[in-house]
C-alpha atoms as a PDB file:
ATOM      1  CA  UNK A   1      11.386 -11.415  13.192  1.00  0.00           C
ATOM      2  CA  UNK A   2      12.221  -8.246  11.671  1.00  0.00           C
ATOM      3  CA  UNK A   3      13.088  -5.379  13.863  1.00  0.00           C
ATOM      4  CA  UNK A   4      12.575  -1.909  13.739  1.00  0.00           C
ATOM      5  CA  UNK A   5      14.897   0.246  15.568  1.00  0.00           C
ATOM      6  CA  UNK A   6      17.069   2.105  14.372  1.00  0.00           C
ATOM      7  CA  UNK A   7      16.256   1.049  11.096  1.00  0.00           C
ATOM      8  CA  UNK A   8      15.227   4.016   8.692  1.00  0.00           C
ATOM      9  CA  UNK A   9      11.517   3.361   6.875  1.00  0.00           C
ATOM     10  CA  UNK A  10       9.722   5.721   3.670  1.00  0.00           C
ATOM     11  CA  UNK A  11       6.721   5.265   3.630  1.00  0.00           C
ATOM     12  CA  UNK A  12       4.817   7.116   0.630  1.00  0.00           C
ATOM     13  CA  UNK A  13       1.136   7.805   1.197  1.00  0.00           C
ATOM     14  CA  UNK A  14       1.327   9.195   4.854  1.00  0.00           C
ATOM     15  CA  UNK A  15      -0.639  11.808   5.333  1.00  0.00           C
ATOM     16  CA  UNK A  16      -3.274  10.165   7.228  1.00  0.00           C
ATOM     17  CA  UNK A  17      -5.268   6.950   7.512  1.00  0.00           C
ATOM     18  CA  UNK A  18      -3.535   3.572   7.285  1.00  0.00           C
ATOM     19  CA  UNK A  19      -0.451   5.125   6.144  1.00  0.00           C
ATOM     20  CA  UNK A  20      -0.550   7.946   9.306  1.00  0.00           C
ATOM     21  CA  UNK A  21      -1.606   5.214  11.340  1.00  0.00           C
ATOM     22  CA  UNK A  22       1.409   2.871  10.476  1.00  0.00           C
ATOM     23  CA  UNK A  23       3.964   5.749  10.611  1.00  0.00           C
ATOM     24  CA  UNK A  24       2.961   5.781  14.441  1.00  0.00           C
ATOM     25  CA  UNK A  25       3.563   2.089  14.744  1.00  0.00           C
ATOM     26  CA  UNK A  26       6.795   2.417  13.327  1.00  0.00           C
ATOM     27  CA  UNK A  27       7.760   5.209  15.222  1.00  0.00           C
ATOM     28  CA  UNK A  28       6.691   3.745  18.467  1.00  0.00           C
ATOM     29  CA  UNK A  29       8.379   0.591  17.562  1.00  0.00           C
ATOM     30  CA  UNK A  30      11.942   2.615  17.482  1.00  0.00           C
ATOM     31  CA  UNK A  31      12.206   3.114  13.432  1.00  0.00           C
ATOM     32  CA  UNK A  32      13.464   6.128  12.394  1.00  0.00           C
ATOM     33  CA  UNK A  33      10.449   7.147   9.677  1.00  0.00           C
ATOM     34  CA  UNK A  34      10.495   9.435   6.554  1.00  0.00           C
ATOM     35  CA  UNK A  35       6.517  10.127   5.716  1.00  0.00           C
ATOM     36  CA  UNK A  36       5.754  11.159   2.085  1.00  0.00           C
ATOM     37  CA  UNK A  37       2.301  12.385   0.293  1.00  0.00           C
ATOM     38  CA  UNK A  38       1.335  15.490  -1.971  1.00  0.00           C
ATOM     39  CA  UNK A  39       0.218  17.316   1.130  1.00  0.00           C
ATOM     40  CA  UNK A  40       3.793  18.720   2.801  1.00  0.00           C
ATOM     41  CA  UNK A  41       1.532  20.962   5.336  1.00  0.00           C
ATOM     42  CA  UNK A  42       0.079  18.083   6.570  1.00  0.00           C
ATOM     43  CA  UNK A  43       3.403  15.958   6.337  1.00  0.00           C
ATOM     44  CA  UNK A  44       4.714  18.563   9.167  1.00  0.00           C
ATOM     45  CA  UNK A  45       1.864  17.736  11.591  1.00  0.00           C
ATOM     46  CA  UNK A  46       2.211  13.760  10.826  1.00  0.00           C
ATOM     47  CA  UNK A  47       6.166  14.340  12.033  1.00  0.00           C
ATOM     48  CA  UNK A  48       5.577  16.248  14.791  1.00  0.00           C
ATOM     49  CA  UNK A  49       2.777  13.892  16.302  1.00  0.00           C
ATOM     50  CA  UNK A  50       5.465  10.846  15.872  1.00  0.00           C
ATOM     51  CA  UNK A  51       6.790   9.639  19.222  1.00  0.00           C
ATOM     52  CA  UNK A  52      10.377   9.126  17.518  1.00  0.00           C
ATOM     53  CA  UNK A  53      13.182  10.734  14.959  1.00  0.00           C
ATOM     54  CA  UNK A  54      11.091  11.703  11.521  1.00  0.00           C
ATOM     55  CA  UNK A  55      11.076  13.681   8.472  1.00  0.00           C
ATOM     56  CA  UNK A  56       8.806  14.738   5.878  1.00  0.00           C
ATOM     57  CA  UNK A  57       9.499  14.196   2.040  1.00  0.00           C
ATOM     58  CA  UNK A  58       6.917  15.683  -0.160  1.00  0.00           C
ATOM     59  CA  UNK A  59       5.933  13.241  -3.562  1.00  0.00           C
ATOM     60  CA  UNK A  60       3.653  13.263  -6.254  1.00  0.00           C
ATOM     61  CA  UNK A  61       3.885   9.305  -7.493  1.00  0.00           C
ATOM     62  CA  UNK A  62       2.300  10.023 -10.363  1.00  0.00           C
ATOM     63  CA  UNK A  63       5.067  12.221 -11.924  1.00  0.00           C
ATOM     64  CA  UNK A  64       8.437  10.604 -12.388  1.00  0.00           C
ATOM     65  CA  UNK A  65      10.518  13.065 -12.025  1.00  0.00           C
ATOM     66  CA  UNK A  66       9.146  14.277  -8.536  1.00  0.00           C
ATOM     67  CA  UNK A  67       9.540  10.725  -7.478  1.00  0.00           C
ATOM     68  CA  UNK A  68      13.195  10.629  -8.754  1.00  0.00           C
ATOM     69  CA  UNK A  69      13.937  13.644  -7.110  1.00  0.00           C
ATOM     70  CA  UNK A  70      12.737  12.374  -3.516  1.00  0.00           C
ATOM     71  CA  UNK A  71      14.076   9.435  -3.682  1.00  0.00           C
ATOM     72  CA  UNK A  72      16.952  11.435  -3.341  1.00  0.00           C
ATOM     73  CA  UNK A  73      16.102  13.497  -0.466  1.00  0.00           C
ATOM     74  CA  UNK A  74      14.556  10.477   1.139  1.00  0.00           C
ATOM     75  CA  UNK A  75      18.274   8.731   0.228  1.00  0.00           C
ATOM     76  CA  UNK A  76      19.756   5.394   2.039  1.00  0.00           C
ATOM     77  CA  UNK A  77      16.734   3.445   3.517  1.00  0.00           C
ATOM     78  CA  UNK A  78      16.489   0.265   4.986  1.00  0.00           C
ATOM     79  CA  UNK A  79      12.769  -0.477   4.134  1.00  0.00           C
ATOM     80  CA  UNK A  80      10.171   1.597   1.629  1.00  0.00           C
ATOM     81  CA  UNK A  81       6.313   0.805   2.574  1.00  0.00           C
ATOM     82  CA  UNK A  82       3.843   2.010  -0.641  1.00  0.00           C
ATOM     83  CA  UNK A  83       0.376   2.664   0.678  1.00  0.00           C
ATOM     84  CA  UNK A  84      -0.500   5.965  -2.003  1.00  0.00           C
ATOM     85  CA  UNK A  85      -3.652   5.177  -3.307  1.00  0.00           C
ATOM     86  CA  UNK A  86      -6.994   7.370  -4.856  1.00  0.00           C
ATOM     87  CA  UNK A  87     -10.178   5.805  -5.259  1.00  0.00           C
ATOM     88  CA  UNK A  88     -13.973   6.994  -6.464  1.00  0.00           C
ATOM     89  CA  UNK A  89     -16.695   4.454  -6.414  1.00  0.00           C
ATOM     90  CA  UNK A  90     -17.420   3.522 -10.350  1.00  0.00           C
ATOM     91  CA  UNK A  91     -19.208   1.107 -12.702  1.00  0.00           C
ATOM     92  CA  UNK A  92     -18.844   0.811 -16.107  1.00  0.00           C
ATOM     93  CA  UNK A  93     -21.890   2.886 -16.795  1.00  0.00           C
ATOM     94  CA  UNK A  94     -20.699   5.707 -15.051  1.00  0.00           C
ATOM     95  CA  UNK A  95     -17.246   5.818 -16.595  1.00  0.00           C
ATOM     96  CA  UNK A  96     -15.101   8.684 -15.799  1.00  0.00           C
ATOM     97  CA  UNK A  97     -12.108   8.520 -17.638  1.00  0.00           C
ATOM     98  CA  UNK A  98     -10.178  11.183 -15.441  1.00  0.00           C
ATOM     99  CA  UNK A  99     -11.027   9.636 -12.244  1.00  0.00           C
ATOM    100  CA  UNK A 100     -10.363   6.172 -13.418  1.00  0.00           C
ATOM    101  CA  UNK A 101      -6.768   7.259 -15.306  1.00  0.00           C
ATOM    102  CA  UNK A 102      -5.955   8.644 -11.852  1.00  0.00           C
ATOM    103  CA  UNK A 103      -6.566   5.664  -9.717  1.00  0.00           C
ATOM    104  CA  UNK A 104      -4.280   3.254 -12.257  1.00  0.00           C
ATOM    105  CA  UNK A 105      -1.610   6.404 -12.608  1.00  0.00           C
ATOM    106  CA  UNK A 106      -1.837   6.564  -8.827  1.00  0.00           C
ATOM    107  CA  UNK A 107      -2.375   3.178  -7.432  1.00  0.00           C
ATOM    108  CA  UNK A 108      -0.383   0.840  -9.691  1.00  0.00           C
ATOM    109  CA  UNK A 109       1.808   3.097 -12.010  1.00  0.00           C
ATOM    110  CA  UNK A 110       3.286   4.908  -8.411  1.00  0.00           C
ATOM    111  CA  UNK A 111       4.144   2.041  -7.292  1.00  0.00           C
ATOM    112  CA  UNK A 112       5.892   1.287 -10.509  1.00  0.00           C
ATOM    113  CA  UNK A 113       7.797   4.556 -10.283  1.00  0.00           C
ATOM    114  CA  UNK A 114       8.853   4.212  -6.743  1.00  0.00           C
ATOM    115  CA  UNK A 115      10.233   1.061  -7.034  1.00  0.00           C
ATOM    116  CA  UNK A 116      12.100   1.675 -10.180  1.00  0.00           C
ATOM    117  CA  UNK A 117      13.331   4.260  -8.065  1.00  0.00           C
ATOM    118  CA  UNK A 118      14.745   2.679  -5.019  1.00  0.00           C
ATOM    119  CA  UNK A 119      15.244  -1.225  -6.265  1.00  0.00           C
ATOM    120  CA  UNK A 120      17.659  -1.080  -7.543  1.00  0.00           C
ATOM    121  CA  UNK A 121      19.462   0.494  -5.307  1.00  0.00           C
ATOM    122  CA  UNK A 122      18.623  -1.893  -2.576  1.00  0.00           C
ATOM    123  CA  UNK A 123      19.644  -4.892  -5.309  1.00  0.00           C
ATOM    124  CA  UNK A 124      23.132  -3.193  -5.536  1.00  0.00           C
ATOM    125  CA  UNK A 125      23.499  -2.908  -1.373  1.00  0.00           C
ATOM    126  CA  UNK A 126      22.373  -6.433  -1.247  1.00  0.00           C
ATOM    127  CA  UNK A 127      19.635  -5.771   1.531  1.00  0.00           C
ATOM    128  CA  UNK A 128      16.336  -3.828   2.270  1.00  0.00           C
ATOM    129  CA  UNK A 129      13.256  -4.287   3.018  1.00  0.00           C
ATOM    130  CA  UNK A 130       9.874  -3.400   0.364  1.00  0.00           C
ATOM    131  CA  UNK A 131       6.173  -3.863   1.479  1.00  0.00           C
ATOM    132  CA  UNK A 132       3.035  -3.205  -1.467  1.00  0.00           C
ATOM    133  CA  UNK A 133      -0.610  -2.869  -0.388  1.00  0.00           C
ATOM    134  CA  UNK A 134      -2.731  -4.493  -2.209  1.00  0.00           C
ATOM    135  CA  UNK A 135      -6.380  -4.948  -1.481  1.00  0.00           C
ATOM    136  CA  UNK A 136      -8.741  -7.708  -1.146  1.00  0.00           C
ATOM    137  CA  UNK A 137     -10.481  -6.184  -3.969  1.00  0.00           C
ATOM    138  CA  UNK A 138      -7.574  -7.002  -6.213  1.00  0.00           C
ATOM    139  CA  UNK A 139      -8.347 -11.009  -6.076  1.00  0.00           C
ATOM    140  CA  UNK A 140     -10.769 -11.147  -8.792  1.00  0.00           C
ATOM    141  CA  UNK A 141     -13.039  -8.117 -10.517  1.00  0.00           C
ATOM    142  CA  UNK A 142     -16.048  -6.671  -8.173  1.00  0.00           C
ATOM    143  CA  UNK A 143     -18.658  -4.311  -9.762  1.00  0.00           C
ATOM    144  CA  UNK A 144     -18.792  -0.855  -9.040  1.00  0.00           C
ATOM    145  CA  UNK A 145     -14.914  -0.700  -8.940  1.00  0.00           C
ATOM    146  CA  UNK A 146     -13.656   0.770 -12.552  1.00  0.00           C
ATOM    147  CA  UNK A 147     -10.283   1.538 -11.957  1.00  0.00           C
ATOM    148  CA  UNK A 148      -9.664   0.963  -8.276  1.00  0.00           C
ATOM    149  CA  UNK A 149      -9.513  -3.157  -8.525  1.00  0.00           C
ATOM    150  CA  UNK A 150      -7.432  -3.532 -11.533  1.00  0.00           C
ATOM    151  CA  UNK A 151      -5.169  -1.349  -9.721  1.00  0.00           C
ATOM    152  CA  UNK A 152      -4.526  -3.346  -7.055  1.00  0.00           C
ATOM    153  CA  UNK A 153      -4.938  -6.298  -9.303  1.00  0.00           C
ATOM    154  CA  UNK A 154      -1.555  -4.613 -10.719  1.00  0.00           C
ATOM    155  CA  UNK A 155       0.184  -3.750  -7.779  1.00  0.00           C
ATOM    156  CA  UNK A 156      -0.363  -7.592  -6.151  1.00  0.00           C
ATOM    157  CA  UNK A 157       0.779  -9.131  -9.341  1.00  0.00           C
ATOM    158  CA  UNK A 158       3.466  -6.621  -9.001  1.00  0.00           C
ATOM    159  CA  UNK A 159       4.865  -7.686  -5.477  1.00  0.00           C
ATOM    160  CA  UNK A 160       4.387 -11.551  -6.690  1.00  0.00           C
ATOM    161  CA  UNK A 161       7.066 -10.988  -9.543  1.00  0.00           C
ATOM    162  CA  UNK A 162       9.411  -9.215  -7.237  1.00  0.00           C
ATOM    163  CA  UNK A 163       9.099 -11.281  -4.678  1.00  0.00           C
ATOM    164  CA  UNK A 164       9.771 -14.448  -7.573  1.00  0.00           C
ATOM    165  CA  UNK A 165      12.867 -12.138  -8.466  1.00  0.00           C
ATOM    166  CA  UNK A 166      14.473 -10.932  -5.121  1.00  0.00           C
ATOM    167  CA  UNK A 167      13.585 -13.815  -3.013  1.00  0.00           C
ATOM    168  CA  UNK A 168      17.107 -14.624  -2.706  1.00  0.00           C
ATOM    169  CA  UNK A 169      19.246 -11.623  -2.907  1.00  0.00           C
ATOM    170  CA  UNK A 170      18.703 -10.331   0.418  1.00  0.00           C
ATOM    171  CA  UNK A 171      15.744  -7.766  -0.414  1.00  0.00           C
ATOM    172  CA  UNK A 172      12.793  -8.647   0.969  1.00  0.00           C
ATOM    173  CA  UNK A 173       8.989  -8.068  -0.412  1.00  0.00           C
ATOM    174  CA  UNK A 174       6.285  -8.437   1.231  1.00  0.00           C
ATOM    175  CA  UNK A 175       2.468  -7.711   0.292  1.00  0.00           C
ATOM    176  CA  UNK A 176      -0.642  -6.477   2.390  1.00  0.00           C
ATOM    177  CA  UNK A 177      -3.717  -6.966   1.471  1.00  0.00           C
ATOM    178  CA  UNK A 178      -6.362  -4.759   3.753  1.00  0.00           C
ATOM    179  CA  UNK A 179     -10.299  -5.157   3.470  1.00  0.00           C
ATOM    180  CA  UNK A 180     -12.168  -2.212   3.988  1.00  0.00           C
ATOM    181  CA  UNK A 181     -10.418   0.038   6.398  1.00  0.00           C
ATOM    182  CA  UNK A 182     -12.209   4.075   8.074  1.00  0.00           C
ATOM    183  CA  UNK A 183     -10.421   6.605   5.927  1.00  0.00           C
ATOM    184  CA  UNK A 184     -11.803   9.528   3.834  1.00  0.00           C
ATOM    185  CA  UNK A 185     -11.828   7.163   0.688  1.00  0.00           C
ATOM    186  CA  UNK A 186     -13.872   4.472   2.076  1.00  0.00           C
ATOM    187  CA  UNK A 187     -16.381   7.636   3.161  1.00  0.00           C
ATOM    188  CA  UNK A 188     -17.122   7.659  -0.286  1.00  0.00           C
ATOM    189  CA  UNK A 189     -19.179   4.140  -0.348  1.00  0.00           C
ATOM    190  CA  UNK A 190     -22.481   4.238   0.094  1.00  0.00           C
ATOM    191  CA  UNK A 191     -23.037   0.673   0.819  1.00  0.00           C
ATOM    192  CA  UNK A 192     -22.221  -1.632   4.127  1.00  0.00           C
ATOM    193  CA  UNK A 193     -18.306  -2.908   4.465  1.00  0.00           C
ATOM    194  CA  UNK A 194     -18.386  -5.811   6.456  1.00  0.00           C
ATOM    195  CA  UNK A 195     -15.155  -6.410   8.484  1.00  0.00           C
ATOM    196  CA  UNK A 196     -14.580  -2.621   8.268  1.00  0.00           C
ATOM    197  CA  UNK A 197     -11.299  -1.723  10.528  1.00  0.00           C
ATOM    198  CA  UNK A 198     -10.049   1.084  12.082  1.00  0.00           C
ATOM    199  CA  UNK A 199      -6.812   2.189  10.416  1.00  0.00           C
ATOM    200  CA  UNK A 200      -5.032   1.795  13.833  1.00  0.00           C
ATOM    201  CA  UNK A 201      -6.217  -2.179  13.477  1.00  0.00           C
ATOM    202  CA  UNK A 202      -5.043  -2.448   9.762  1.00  0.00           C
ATOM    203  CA  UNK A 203      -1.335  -1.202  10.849  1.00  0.00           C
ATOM    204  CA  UNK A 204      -1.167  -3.489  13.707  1.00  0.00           C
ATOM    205  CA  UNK A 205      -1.772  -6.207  10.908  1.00  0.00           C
ATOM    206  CA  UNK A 206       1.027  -4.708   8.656  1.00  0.00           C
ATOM    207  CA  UNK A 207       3.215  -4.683  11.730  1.00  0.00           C
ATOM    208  CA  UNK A 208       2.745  -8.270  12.241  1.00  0.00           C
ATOM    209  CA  UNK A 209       3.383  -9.001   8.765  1.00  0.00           C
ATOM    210  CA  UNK A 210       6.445  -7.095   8.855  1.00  0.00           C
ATOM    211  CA  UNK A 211       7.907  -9.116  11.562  1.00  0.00           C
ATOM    212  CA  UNK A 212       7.342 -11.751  10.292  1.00  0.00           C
ATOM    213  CA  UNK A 213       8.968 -14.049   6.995  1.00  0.00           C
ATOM    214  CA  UNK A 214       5.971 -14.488   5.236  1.00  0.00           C
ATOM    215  CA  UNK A 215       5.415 -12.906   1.699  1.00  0.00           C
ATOM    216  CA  UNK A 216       1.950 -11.863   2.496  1.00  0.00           C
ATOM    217  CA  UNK A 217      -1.264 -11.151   4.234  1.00  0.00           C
ATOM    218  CA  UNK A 218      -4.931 -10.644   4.075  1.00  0.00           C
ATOM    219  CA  UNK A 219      -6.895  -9.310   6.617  1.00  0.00           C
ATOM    220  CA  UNK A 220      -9.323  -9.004   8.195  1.00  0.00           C
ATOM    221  CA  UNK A 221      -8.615 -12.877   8.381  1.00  0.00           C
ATOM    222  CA  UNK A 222     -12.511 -14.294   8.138  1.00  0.00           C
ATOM    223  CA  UNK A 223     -13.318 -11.999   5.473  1.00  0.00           C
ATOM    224  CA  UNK A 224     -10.361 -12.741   3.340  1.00  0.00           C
ATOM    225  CA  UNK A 225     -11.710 -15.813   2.869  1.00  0.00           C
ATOM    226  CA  UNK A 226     -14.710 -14.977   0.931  1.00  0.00           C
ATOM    227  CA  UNK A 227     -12.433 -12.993  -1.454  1.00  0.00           C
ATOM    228  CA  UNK A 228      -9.330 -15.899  -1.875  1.00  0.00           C
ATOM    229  CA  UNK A 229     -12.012 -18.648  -2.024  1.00  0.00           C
ATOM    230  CA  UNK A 230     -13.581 -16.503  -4.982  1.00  0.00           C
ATOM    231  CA  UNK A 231     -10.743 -17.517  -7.166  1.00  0.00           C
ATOM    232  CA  UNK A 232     -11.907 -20.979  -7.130  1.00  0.00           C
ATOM    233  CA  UNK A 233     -15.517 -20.185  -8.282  1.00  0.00           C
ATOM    234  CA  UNK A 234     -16.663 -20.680 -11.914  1.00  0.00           C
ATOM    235  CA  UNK A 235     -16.888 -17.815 -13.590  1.00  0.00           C
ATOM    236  CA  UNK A 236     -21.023 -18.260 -14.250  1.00  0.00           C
ATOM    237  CA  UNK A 237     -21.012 -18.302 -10.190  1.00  0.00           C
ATOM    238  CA  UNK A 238     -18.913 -16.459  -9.152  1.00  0.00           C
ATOM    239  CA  UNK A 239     -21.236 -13.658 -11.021  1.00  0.00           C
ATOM    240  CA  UNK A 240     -24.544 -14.530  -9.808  1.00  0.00           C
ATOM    241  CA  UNK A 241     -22.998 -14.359  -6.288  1.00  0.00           C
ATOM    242  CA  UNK A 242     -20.823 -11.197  -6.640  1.00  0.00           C
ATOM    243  CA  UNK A 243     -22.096  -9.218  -9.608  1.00  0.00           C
END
């Protein structure tokens, strides 16, 4: 069982919803938690809601050089949690090519840049602690979702390659994989989300999963199932039933 206190956690997409949400968790838990986003006004109110010691790093994920450069500031961690994400509902009809660039820049390629930032780092000390979020929408390609489900496609295969690589040098990955959970994003569907959580719920989940030894998790459990057991589907089924 991993635990927290003490222990110093970045996580980058904290602002509000899940991320907000686990940053309380964490807190409350004893952690000593460094909150990042674009927004640095609303960093400041994050911090000063948090029950424990916390700091707020400003980051834009998308630009490499702003990620290098609070890295730094965030400096020695013991764990990094990713949860920046954008997202606009979008089929393939409706292709907007700067909303679509901005959820794989975002989503996937942030992820890329924050771990090349901290890593290695973490490889050289021999220890740490990195968790992903995925998405249940990442298991196999939905329609409506240009942009958003390859994303998380990317950042799942992501944590599965790290996880192949660092298994055994004493950093461990782990990867969440949330359903639909209340934030500002999923405002933007105009269609029912079964299973829909609260983002309170969906950090409890991440908590457990962080305590625990396994690689990853899914949640909400039951509906998880509909979107693992899709893998096993024919492809000429699997699109009369989802498409």
């Amino acid at each position: 069982m991993t635990l927290f206190k003490d222990k110093s956690y970045w996580l980058i997409g904290a602002s509000e919803g899940l991320g907000e949400a686990l940053a309380h968790a964490l807190s409350a838990s004893g952690a000593r938690v460094i909150v990042s986003a674009r927004n640095a006004e609303r960093l400041e109110d994050v911090c000063a809601a948090l029950p424990g010691p916390s700091r707020a790093v400003r980051i834009d994920v998308s630009d490499t050089d702003d990620v290098a450069r609070a890295a730094r500031e965030a400096g020695e961690v013991d764990g990094v949690v990713f949860l920046a994400g954008v997202y606009w509902p979008m089929s393939a009809q409706n292709w907007d090519a700067d909303q679509a660039n901005a959820m794989a820049d975002v989503n996937f390629s942030g992820a890329m840049r924050v771990m090349g930032a901290v890593v290695p780092q973490m490889v050289e000390r021999g220890h740490g602690h990195i968790v992903l979020t995925g998405s249940l929408s990442g298991f196999r390609g939905l329609p409506g979702a240009i942009g958003y489900c390859a994303s998380k496609a990317g950042v799942m295969s992501l944590a599965e390659s790290m996880y192949a690589d660092l298994r055994k040098s004493g950093v461990r990955v782990q990867l969440a994989n949330p359903g639909f959970v209340r934030t500002r994003l999923t405002d933007k569907n105009d269609f029912k989300m079964p299973f829909i959580m609260s983002p309170e719920a969906a950090a409890q989940e991440m908590m457990g999963l962080m305590r625990s030894k396994r690689f990853k998790k899914s949640f909400p459990r039951a509906f998880s199932l509909v979107f693992r057991g899709s893998q096993l589907l024919p492809d000429w089924l699997y699109y009369r039933l989802f498409a």
